[in-house]
C-alpha atoms as a PDB file:
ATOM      1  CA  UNK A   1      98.743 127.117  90.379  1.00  0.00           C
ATOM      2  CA  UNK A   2      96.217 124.337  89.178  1.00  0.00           C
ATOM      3  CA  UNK A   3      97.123 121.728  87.117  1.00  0.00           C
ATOM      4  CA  UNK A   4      95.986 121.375  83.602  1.00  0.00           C
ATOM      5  CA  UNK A   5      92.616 120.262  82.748  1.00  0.00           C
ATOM      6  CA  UNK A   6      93.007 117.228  79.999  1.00  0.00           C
ATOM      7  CA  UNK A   7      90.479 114.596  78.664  1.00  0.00           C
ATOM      8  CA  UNK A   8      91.670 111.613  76.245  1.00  0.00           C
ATOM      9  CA  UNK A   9      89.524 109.420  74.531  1.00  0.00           C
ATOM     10  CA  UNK A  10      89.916 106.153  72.376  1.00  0.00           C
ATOM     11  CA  UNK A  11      87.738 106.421  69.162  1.00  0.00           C
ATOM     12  CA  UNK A  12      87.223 102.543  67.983  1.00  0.00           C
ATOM     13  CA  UNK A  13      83.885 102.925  66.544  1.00  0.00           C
ATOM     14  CA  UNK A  14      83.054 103.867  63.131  1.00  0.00           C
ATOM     15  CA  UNK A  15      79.786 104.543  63.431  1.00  0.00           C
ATOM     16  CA  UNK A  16      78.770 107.839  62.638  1.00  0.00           C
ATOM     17  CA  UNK A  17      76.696 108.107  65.767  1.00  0.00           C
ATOM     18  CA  UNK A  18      79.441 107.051  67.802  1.00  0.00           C
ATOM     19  CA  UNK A  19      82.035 109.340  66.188  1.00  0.00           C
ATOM     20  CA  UNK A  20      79.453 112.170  66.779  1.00  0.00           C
ATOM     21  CA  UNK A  21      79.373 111.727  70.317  1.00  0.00           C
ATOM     22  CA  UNK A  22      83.313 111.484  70.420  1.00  0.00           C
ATOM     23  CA  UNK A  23      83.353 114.648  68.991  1.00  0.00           C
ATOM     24  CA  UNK A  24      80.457 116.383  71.273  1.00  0.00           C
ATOM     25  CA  UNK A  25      82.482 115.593  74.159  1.00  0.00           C
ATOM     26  CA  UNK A  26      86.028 116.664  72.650  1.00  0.00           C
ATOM     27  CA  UNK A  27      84.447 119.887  71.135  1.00  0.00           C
ATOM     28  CA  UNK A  28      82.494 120.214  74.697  1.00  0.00           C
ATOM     29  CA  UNK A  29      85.931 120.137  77.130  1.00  0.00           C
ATOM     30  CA  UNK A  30      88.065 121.918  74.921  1.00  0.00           C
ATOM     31  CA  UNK A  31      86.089 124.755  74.988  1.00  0.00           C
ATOM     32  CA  UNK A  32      86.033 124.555  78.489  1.00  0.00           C
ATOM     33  CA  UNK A  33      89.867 124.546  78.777  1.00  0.00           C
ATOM     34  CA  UNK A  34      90.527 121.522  78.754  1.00  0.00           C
ATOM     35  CA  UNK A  35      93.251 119.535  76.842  1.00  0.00           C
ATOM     36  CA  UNK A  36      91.537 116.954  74.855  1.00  0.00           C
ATOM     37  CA  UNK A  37      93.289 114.008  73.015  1.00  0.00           C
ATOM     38  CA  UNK A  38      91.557 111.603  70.595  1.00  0.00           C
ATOM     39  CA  UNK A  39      93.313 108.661  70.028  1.00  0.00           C
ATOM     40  CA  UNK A  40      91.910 106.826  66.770  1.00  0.00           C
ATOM     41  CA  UNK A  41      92.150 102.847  66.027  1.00  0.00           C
ATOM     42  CA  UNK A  42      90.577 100.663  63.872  1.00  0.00           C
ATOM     43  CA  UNK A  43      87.318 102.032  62.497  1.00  0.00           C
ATOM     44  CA  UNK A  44      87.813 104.595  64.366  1.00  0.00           C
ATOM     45  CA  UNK A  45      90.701 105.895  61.624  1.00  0.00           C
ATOM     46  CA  UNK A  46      87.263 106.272  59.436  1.00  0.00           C
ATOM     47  CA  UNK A  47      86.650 109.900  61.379  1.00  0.00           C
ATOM     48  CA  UNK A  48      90.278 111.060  60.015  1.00  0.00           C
ATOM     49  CA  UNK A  49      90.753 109.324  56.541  1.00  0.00           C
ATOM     50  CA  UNK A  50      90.490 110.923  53.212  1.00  0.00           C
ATOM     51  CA  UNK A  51      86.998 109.418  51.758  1.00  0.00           C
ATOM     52  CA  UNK A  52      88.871 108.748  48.392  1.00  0.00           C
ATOM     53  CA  UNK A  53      91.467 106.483  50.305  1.00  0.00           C
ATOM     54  CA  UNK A  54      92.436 103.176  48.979  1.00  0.00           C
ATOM     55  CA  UNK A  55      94.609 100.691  51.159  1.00  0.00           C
ATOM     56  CA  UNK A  56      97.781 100.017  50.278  1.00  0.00           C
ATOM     57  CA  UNK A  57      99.841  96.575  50.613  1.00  0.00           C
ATOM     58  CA  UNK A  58      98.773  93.081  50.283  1.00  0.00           C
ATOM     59  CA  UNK A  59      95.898  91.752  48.756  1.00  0.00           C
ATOM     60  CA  UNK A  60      94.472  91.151  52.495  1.00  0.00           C
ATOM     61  CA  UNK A  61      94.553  95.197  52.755  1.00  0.00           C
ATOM     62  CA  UNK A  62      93.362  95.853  49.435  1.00  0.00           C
ATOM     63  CA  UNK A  63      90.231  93.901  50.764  1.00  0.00           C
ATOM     64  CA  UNK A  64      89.818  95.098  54.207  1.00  0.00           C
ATOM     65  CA  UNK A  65      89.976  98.871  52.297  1.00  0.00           C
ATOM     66  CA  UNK A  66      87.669  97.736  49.724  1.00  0.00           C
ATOM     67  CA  UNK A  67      84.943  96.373  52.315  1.00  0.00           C
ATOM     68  CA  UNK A  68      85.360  99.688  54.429  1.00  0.00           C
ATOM     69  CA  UNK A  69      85.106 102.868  53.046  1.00  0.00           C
ATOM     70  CA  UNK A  70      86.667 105.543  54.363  1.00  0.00           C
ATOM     71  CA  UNK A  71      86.111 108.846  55.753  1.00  0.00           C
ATOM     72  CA  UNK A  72      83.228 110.229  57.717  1.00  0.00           C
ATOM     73  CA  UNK A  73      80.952 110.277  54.691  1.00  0.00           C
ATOM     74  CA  UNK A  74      80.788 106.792  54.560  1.00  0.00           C
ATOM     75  CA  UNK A  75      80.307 105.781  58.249  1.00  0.00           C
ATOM     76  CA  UNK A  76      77.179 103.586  59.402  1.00  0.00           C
ATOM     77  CA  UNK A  77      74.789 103.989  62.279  1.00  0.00           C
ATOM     78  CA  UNK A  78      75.383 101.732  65.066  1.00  0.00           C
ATOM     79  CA  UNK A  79      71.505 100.717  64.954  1.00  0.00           C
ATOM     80  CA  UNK A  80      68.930 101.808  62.463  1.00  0.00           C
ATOM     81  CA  UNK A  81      71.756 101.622  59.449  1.00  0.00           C
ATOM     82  CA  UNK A  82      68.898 100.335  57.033  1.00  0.00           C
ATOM     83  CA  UNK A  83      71.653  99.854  54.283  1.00  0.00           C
ATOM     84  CA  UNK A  84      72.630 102.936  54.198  1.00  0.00           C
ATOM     85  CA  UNK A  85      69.647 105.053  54.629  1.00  0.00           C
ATOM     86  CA  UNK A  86      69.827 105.483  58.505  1.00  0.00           C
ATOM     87  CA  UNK A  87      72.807 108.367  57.910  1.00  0.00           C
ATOM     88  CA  UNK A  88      70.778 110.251  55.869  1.00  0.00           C
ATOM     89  CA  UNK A  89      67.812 110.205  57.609  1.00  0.00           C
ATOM     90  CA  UNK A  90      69.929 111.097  60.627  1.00  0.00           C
ATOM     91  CA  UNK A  91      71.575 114.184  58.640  1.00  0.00           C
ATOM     92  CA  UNK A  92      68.335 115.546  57.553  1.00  0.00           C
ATOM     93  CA  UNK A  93      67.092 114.553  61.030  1.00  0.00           C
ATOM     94  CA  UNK A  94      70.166 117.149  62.220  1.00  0.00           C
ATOM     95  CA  UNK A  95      69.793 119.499  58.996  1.00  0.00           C
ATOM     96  CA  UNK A  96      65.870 120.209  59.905  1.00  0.00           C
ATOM     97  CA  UNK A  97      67.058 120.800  64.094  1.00  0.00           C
ATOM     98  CA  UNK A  98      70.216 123.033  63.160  1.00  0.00           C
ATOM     99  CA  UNK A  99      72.517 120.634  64.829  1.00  0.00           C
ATOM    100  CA  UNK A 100      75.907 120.554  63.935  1.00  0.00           C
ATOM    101  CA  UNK A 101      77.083 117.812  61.457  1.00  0.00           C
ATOM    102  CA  UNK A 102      79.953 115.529  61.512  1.00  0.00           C
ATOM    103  CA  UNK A 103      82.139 117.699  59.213  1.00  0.00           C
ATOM    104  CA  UNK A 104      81.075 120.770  61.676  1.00  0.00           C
ATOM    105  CA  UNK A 105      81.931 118.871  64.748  1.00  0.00           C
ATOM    106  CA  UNK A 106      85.418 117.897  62.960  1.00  0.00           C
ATOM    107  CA  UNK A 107      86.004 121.307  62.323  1.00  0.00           C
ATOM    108  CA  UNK A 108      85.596 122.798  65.396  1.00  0.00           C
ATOM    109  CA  UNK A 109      87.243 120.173  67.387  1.00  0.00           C
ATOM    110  CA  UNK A 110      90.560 121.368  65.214  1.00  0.00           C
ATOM    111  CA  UNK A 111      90.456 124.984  65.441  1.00  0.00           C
ATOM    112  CA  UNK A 112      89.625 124.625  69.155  1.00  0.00           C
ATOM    113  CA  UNK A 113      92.625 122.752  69.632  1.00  0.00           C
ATOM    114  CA  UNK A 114      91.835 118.890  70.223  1.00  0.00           C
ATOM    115  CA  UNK A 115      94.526 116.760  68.955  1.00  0.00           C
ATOM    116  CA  UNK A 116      93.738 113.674  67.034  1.00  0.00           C
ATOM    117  CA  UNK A 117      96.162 110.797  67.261  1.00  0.00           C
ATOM    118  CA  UNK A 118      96.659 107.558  64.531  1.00  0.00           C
ATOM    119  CA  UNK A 119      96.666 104.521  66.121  1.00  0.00           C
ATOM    120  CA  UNK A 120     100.202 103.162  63.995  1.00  0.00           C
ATOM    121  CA  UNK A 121      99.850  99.277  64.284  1.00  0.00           C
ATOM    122  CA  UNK A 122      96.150 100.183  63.117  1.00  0.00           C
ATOM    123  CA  UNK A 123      97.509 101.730  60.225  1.00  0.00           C
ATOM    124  CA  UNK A 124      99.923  99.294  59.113  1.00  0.00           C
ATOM    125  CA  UNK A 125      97.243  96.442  59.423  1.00  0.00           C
ATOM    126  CA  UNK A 126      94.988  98.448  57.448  1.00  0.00           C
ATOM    127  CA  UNK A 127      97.057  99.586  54.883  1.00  0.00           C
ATOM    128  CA  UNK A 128      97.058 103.117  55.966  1.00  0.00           C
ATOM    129  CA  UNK A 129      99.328 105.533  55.166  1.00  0.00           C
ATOM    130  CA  UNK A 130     100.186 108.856  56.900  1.00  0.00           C
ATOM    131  CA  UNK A 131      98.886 110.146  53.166  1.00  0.00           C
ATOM    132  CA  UNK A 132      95.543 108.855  53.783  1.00  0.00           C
ATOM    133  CA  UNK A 133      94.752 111.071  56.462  1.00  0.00           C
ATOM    134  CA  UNK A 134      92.462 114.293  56.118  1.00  0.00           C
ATOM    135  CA  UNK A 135      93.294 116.171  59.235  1.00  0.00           C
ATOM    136  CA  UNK A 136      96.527 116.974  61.093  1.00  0.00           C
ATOM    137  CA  UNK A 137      97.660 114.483  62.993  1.00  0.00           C
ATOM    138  CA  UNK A 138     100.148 112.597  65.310  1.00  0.00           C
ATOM    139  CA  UNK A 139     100.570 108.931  64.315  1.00  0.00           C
ATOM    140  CA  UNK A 140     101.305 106.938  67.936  1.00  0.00           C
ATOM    141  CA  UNK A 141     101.060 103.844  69.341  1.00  0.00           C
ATOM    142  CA  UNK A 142      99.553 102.664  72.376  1.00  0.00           C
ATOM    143  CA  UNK A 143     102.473 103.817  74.334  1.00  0.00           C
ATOM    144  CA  UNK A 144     101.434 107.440  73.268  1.00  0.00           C
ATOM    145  CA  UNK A 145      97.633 107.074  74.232  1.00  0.00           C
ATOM    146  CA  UNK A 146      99.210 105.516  77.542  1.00  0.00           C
ATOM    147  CA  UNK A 147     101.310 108.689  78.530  1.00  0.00           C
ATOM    148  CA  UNK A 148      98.598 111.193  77.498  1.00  0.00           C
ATOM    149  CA  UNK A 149      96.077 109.186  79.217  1.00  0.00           C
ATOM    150  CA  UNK A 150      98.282 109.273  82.637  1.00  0.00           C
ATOM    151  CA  UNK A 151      97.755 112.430  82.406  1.00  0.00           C
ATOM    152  CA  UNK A 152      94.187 112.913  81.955  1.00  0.00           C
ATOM    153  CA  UNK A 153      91.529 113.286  84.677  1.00  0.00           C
ATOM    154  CA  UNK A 154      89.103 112.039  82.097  1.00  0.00           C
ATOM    155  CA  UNK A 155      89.453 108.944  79.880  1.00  0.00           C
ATOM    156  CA  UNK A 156      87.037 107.531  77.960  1.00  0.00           C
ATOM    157  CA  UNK A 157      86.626 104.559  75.342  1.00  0.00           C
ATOM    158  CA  UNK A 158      84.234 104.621  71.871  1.00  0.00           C
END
């Protein structure tokens, strides 16, 4: 009997490009059987929160959720940004060549299984709340990541 195929991945970045190829790969081994886990901190949350989000807590949150936007709508390039117009020319870019967008990507990754994880202390320092969050999810700390990761033959950081 072979032992199950599984990939995790730390998603840090939230750039759009970044989050794109987070979700390539996840969307690529899960539909080749394997069990993929993406583990989301920091910008990274931006792939999973509710645009419409606010933070919540102090005025230090309030700030940090005023300053960044949330959901995948709002996320820069990593290069090229151009305040703001990189994205778009990068969606019609993808639009005009059929590739699949962000939301696409998102989608598939959940109905072929992949399992998105909250990073918790991320959360709290943000002023996150379980509420904010657009797609089913665990909310873990490292100590999560750690054991899936153990148990990965692939582990990768964005």
């Amino acid at each position: 009997m072979s032992e199950e195929r599984r990939m995790s991945m730390i998603l840090f970045s939230g750039d759009m490009d970044k989050a794109m190829a987070a979700l390539v790969l996840a969307t690529g081994a899960a539909s080749m059987g394997y069990q993929v886990t993406v583990f989301c901190t920091f910008w990274g949350l931006n792939l999973i929160k509710k645009s419409e989000a606010m933070a919540h807590g102090g005025v230090l949150e309030r700030m940090m959720g005023f300053m960044n936007k949330g959901g995948f709508e709002h996320m820069p390039l990593s290069r090229m940004n151009m305040l703001g117009v990189g994205p778009r020319l990068l969606k019609k870019m993808m639009r005009d060549k059929k590739v699949a967008s962000l939301r696409d990507l998102l989608d598939t990754a959940l109905e072929l299984g992949v399992q998105f994880v909250a990073c918790q202390m991320s959360m709290d320092v943000m002023g996150i709340t379980r509420e904010d969050l657009a797609v089913p999810c665990e909310v873990g700390g490292v100590a999560s990541f750690l054991n899936e990761a153990g148990k990965s033959q692939i582990n990768l950081f964005i």
